[in-house]
N, C-alpha and C. Protein backbone atom coordinates (compact mmCIF):
# COMPACT_ATOMS: atom_id res chain seq x y z
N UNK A 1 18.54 14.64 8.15
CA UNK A 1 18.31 13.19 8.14
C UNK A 1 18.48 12.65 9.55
N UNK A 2 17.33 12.26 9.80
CA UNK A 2 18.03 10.82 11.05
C UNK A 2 18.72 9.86 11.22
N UNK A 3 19.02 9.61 12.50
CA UNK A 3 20.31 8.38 12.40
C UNK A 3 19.22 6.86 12.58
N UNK A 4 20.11 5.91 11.46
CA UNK A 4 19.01 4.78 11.23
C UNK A 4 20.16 3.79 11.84
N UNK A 5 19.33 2.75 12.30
CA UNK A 5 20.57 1.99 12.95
C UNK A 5 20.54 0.74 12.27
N UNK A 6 21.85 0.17 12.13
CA UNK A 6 21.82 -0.92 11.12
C UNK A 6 20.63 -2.41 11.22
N UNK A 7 19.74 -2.62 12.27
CA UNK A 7 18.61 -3.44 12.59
C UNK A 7 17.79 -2.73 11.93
N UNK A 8 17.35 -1.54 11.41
CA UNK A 8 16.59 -1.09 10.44
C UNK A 8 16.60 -1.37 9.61
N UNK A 9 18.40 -1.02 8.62
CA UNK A 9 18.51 -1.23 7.57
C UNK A 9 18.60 -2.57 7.18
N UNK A 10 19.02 -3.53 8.00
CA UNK A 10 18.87 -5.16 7.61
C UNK A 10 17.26 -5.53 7.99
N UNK A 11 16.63 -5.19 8.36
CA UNK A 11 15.05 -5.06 8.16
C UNK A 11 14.71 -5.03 6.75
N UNK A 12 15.11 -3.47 6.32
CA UNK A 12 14.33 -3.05 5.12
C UNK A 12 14.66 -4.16 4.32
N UNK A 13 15.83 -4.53 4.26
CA UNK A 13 16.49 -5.39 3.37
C UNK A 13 15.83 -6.55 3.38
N UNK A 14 15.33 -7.34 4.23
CA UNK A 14 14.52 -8.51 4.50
C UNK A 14 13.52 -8.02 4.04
N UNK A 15 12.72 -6.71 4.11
CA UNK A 15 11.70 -6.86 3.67
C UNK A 15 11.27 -6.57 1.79
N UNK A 16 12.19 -5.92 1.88
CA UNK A 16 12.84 -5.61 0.20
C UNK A 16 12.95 -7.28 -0.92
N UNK A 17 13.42 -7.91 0.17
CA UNK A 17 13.94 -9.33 -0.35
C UNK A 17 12.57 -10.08 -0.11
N UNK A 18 12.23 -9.84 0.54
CA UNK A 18 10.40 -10.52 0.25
C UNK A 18 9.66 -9.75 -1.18
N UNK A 19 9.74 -8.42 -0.90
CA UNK A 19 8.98 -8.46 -2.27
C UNK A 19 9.56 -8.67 -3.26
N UNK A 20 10.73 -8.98 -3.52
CA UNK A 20 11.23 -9.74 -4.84
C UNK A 20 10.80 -11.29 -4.77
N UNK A 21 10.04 -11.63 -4.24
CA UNK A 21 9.78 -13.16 -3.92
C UNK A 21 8.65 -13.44 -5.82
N UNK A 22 8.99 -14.35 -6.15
CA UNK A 22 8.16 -14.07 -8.02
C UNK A 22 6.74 -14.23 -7.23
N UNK A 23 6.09 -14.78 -6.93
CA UNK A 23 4.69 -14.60 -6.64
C UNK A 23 3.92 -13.80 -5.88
N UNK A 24 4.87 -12.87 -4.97
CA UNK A 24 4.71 -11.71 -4.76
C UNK A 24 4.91 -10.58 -5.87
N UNK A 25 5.62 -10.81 -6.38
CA UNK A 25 6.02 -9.53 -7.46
C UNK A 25 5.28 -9.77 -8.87
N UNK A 26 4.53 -10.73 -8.98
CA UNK A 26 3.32 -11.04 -10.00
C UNK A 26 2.36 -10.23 -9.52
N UNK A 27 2.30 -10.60 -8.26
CA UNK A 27 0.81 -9.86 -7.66
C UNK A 27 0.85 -8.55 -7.47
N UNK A 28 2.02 -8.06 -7.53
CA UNK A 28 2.37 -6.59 -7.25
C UNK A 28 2.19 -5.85 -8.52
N UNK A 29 2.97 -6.68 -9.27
CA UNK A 29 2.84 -6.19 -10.96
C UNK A 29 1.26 -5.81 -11.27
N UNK A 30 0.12 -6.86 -11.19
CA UNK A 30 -1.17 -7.38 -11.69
C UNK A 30 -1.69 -5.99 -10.83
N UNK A 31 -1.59 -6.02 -9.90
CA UNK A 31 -1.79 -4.78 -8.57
C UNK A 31 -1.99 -3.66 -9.04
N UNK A 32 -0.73 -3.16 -9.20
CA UNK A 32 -0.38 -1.79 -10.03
C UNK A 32 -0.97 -1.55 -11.19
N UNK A 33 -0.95 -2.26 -11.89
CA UNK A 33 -1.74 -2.45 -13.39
C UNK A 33 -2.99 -2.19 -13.87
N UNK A 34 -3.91 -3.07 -12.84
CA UNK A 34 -5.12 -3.54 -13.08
C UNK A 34 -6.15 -3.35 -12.11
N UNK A 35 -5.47 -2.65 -10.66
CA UNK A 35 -6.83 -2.71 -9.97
C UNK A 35 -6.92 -1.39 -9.35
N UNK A 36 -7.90 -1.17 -10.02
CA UNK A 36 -8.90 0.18 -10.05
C UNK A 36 -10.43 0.25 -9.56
N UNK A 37 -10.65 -0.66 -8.66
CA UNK A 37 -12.43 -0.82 -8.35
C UNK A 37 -12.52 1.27 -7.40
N UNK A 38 -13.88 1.51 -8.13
CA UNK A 38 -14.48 2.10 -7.20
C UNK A 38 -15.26 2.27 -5.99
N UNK A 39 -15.42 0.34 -6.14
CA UNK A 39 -16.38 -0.09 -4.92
C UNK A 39 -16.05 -0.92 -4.56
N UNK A 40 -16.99 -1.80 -3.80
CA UNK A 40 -16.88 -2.77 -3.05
C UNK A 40 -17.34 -3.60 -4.52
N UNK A 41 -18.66 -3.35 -4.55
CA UNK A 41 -19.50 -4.47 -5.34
C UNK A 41 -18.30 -4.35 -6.79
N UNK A 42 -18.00 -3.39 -7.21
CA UNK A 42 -17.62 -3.66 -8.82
C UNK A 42 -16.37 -4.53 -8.38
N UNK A 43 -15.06 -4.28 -7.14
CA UNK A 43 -14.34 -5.50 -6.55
C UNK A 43 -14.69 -6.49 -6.86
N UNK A 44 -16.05 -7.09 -6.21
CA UNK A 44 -16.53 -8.57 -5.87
C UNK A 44 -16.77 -9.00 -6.94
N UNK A 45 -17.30 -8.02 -8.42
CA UNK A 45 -17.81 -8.77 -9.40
C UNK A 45 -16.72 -9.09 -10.02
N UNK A 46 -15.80 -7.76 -10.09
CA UNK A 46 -14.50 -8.21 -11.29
C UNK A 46 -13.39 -9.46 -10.20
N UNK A 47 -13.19 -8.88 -8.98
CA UNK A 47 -12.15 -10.61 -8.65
C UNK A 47 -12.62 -11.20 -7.84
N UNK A 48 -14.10 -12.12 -8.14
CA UNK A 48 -14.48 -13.12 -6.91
C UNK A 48 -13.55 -13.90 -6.26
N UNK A 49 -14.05 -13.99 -4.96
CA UNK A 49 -13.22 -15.17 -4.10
C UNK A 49 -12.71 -16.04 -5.35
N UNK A 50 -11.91 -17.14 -4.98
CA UNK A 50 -10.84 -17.98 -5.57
C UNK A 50 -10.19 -17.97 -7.11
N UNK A 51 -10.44 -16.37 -7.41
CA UNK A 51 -9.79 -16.36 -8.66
C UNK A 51 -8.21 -16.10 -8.00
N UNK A 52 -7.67 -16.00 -9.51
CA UNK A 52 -6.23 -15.64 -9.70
C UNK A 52 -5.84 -13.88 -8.69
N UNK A 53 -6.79 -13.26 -9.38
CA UNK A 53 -7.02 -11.90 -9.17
C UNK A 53 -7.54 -11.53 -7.58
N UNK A 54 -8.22 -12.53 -7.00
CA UNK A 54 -8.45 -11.85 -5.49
C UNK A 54 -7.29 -12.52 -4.78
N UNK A 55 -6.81 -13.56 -5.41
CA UNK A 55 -5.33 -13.55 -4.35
C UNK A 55 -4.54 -12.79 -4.73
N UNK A 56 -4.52 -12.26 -5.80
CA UNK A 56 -3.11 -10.97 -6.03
C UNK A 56 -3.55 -10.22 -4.78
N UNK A 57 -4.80 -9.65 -4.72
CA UNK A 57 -5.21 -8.39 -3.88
C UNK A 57 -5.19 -8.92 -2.49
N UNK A 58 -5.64 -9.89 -2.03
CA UNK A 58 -4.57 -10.25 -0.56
C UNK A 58 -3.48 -10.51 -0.56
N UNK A 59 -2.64 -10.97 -1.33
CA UNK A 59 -1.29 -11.15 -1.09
C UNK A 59 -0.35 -9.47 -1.34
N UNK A 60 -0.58 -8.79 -1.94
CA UNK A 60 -0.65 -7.71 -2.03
C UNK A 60 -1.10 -6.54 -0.71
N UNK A 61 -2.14 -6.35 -0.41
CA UNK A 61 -2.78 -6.03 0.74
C UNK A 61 -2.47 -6.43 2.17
N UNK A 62 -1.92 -7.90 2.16
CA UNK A 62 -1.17 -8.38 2.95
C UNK A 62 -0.24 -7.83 3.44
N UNK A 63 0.48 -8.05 2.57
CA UNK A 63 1.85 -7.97 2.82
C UNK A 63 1.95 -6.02 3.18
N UNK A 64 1.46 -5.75 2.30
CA UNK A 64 1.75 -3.75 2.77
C UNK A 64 1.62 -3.83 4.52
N UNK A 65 0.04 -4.16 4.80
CA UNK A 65 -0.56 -4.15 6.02
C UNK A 65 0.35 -4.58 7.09
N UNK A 66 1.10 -5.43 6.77
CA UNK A 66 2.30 -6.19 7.46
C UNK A 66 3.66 -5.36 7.57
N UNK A 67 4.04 -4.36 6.39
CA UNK A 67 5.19 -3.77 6.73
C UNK A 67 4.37 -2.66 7.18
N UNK A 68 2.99 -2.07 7.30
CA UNK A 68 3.06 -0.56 7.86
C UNK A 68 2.99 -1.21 9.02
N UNK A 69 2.68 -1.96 10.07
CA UNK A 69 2.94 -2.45 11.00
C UNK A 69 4.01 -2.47 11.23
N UNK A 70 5.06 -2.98 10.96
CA UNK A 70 6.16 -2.46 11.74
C UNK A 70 6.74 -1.66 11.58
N UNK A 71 6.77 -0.96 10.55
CA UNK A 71 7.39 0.68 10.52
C UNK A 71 6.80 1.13 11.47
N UNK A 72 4.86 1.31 11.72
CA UNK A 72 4.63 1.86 12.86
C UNK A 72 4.72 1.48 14.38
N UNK A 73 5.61 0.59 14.47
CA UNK A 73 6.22 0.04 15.62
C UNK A 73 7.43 0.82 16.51
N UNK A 74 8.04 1.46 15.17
CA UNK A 74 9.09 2.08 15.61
C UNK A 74 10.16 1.06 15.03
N UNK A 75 10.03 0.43 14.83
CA UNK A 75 10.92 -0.86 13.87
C UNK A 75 11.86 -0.66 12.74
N UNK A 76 11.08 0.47 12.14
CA UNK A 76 12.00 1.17 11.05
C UNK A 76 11.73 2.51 11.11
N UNK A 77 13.07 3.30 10.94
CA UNK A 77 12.64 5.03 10.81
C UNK A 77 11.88 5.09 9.59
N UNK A 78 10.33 6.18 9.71
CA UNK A 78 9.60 6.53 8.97
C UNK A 78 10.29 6.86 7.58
N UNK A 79 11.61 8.10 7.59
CA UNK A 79 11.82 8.86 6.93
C UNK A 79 12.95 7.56 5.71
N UNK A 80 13.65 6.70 6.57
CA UNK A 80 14.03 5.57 5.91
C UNK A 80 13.42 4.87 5.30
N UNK A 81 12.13 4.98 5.03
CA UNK A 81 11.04 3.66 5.08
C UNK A 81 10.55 4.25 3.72
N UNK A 82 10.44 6.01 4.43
CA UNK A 82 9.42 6.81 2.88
C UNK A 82 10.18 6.63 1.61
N UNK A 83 11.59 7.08 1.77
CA UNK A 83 12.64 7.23 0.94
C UNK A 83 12.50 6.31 -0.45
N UNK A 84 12.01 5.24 0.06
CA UNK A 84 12.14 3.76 -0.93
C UNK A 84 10.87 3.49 -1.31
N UNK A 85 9.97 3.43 -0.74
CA UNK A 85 9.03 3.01 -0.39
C UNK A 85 8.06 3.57 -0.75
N UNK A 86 7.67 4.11 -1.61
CA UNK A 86 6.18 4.53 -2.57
C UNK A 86 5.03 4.09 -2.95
N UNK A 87 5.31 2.45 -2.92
CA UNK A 87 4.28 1.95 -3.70
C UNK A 87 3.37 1.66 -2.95
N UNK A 88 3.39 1.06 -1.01
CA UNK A 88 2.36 1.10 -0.33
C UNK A 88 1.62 2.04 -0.29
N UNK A 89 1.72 3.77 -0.91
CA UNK A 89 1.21 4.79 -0.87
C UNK A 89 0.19 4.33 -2.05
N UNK A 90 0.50 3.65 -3.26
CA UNK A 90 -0.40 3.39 -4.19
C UNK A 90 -1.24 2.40 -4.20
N UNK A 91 -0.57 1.23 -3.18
CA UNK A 91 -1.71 0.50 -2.78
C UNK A 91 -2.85 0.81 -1.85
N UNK A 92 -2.65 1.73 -0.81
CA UNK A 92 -3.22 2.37 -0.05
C UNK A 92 -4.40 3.23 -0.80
N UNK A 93 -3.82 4.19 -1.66
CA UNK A 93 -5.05 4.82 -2.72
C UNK A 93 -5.72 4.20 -3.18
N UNK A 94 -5.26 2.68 -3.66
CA UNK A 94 -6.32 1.81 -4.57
C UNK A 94 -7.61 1.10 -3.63
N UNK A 95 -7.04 1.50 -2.41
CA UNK A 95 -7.95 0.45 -1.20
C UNK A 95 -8.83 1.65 -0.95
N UNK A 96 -8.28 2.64 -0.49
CA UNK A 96 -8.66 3.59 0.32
C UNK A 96 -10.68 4.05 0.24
N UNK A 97 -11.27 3.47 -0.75
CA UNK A 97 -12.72 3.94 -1.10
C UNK A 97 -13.79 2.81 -0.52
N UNK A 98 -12.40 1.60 -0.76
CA UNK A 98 -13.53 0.10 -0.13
C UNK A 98 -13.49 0.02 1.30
N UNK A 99 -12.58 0.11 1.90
CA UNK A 99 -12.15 -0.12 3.40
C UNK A 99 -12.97 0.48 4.47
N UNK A 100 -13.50 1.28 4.14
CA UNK A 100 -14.95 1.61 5.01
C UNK A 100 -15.95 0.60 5.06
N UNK A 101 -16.31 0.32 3.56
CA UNK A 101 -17.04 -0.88 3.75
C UNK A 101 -16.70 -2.07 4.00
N UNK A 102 -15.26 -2.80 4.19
CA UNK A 102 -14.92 -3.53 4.65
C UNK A 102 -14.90 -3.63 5.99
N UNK A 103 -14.31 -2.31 6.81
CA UNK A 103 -14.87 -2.49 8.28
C UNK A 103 -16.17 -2.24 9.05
N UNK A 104 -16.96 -2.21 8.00
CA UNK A 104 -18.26 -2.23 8.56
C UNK A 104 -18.71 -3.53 8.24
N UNK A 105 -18.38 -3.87 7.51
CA UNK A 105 -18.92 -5.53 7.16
C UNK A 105 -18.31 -6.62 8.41
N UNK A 106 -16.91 -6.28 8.47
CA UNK A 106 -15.94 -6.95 9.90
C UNK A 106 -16.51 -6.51 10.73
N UNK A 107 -17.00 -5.73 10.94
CA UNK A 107 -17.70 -5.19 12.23
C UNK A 107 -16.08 -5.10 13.49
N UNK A 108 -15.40 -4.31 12.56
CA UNK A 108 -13.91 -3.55 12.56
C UNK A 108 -13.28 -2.69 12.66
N UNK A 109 -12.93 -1.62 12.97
CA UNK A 109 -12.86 -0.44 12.69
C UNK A 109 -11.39 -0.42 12.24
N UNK A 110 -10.69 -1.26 12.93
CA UNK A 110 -8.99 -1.15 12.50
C UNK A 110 -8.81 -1.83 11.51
N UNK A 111 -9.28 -2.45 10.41
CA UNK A 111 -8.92 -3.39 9.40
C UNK A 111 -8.07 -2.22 8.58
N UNK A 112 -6.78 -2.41 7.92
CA UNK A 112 -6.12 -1.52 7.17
C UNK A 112 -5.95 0.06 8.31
N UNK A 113 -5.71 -0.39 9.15
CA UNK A 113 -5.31 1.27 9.88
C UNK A 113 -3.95 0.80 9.64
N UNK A 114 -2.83 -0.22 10.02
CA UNK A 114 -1.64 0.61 10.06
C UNK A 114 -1.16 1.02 8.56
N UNK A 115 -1.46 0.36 7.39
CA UNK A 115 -1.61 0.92 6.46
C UNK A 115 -2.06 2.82 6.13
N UNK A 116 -3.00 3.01 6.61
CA UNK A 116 -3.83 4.44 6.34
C UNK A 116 -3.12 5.32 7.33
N UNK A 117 -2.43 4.97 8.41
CA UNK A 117 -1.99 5.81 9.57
C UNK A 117 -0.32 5.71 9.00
N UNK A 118 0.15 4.98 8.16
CA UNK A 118 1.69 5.29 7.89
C UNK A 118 1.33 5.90 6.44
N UNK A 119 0.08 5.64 5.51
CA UNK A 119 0.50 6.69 4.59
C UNK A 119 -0.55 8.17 4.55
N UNK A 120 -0.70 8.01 5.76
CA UNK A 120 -0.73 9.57 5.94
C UNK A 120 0.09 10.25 6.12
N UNK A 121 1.03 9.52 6.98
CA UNK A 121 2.35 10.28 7.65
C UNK A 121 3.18 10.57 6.24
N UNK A 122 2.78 9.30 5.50
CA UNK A 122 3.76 9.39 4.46
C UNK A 122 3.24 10.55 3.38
N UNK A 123 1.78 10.93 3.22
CA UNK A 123 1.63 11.76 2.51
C UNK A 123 2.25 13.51 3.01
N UNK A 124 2.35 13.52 4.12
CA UNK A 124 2.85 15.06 4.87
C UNK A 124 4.10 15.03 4.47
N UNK A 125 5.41 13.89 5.18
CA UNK A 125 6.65 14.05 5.20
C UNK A 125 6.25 14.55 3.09
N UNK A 126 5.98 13.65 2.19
CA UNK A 126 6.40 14.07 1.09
C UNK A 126 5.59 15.17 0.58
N UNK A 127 4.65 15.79 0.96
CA UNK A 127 4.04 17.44 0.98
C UNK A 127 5.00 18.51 1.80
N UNK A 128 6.31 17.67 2.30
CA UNK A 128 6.42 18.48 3.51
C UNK A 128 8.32 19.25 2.33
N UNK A 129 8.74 17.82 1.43
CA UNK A 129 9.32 18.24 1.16
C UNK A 129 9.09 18.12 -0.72
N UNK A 130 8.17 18.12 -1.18
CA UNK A 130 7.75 18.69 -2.30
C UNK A 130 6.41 18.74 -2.65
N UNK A 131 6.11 19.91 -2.73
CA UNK A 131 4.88 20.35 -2.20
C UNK A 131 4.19 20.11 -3.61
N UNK A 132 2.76 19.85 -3.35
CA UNK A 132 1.91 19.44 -4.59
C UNK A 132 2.37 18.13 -5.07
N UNK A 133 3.38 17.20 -4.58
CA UNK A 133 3.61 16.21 -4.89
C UNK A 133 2.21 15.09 -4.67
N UNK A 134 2.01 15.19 -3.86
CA UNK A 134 0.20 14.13 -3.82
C UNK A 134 -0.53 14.27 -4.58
N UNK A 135 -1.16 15.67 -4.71
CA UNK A 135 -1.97 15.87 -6.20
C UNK A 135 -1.76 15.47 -7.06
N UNK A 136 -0.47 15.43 -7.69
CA UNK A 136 0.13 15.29 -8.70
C UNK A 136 0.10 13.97 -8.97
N UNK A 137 0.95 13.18 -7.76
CA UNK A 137 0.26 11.42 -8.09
C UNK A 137 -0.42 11.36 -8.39
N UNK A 138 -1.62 11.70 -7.38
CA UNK A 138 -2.82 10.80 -7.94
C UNK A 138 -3.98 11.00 -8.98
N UNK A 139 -3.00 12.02 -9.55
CA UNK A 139 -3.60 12.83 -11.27
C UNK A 139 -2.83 11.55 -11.76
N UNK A 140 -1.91 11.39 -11.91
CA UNK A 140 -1.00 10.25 -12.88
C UNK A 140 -1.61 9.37 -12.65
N UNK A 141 -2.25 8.57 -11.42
CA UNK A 141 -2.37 7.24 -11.38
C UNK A 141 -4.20 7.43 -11.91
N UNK A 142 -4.63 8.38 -11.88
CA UNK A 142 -6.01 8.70 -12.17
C UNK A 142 -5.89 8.28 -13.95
N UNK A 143 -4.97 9.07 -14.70
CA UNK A 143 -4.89 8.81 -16.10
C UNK A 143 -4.36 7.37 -16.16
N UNK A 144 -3.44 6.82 -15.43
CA UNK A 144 -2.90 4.90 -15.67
C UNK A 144 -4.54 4.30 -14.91
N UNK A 145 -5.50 4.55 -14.24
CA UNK A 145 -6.97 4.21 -14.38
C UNK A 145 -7.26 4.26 -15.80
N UNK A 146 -7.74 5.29 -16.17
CA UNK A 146 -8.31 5.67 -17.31
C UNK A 146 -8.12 4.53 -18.31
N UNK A 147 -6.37 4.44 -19.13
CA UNK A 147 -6.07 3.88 -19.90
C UNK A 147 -6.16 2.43 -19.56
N UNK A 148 -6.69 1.97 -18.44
CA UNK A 148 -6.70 0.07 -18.10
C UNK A 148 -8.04 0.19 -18.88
């Protein structure tokens, strides 16, 4: 283990204490639950602009994009960050098919990198210490698709 220094850990904690915020943690809930697009277009049809549902997915999307940013700052140790911290790995999978076409539409290339560049890291460290663990997610979250 690495040594984490207590400006880390009162970090995480601030940032821990944001996502308990209720309208964050609605959108997180609705998140996890319910959003499964394979595309761009089936996105746009199921949560047009100013529904309920496309602000879950920015406020949601947001906010991840915002803490892999400073983890990849050096702001927080990685291995502190992975420990807890799982679910940006699942928001990341749920994005991961549109975001091409989102930065080609931005005419972007970095839209969602510090996101994709901390859960890569994050997919190795946890291949690194239980192996077949990725597959295995995203068989589970493939069947919690299925059943929505």
């Amino acid at each position: 283990m690495s040594n984490v220094t207590y400006e880390e850990v009162n970090l995480m904690l601030r940032l821990y204490d944001m996502r308990r915020e209720a309208r964050l943690r609605q959108a997180r809930n609705w998140f996890v639950d319910y959003f499964h697009p394979s595309s761009v277009d089936e996105m746009t049809q199921k949560y047009p602009a100013g529904t309920e549902e496309y602000t879950n997915i920015r406020m949601v999307i947001s906010y991840w994009e915002m803490v892999a940013s400073i983890v990849n700052r050096g702001l927080i140790n990685d291995e502190l960050f992975f420990e807890s911290n799982g679910e940006i790995w699942v928001v990341w999978d749920r994005i991961r098919n549109v975001v091409p076409t989102w930065r080609t539409a931005f005419k972007n290339p970095t839209v969602f990198c510090n996101m994709e560049g901390l859960c890569k890291r994050f997919e190795a460290w946890r291949e690194k210490r239980a192996p077949g663990s990725n597959h295995a997610m995203r068989q589970m979250m493939e069947q919690s698709r299925l059943k929505s």
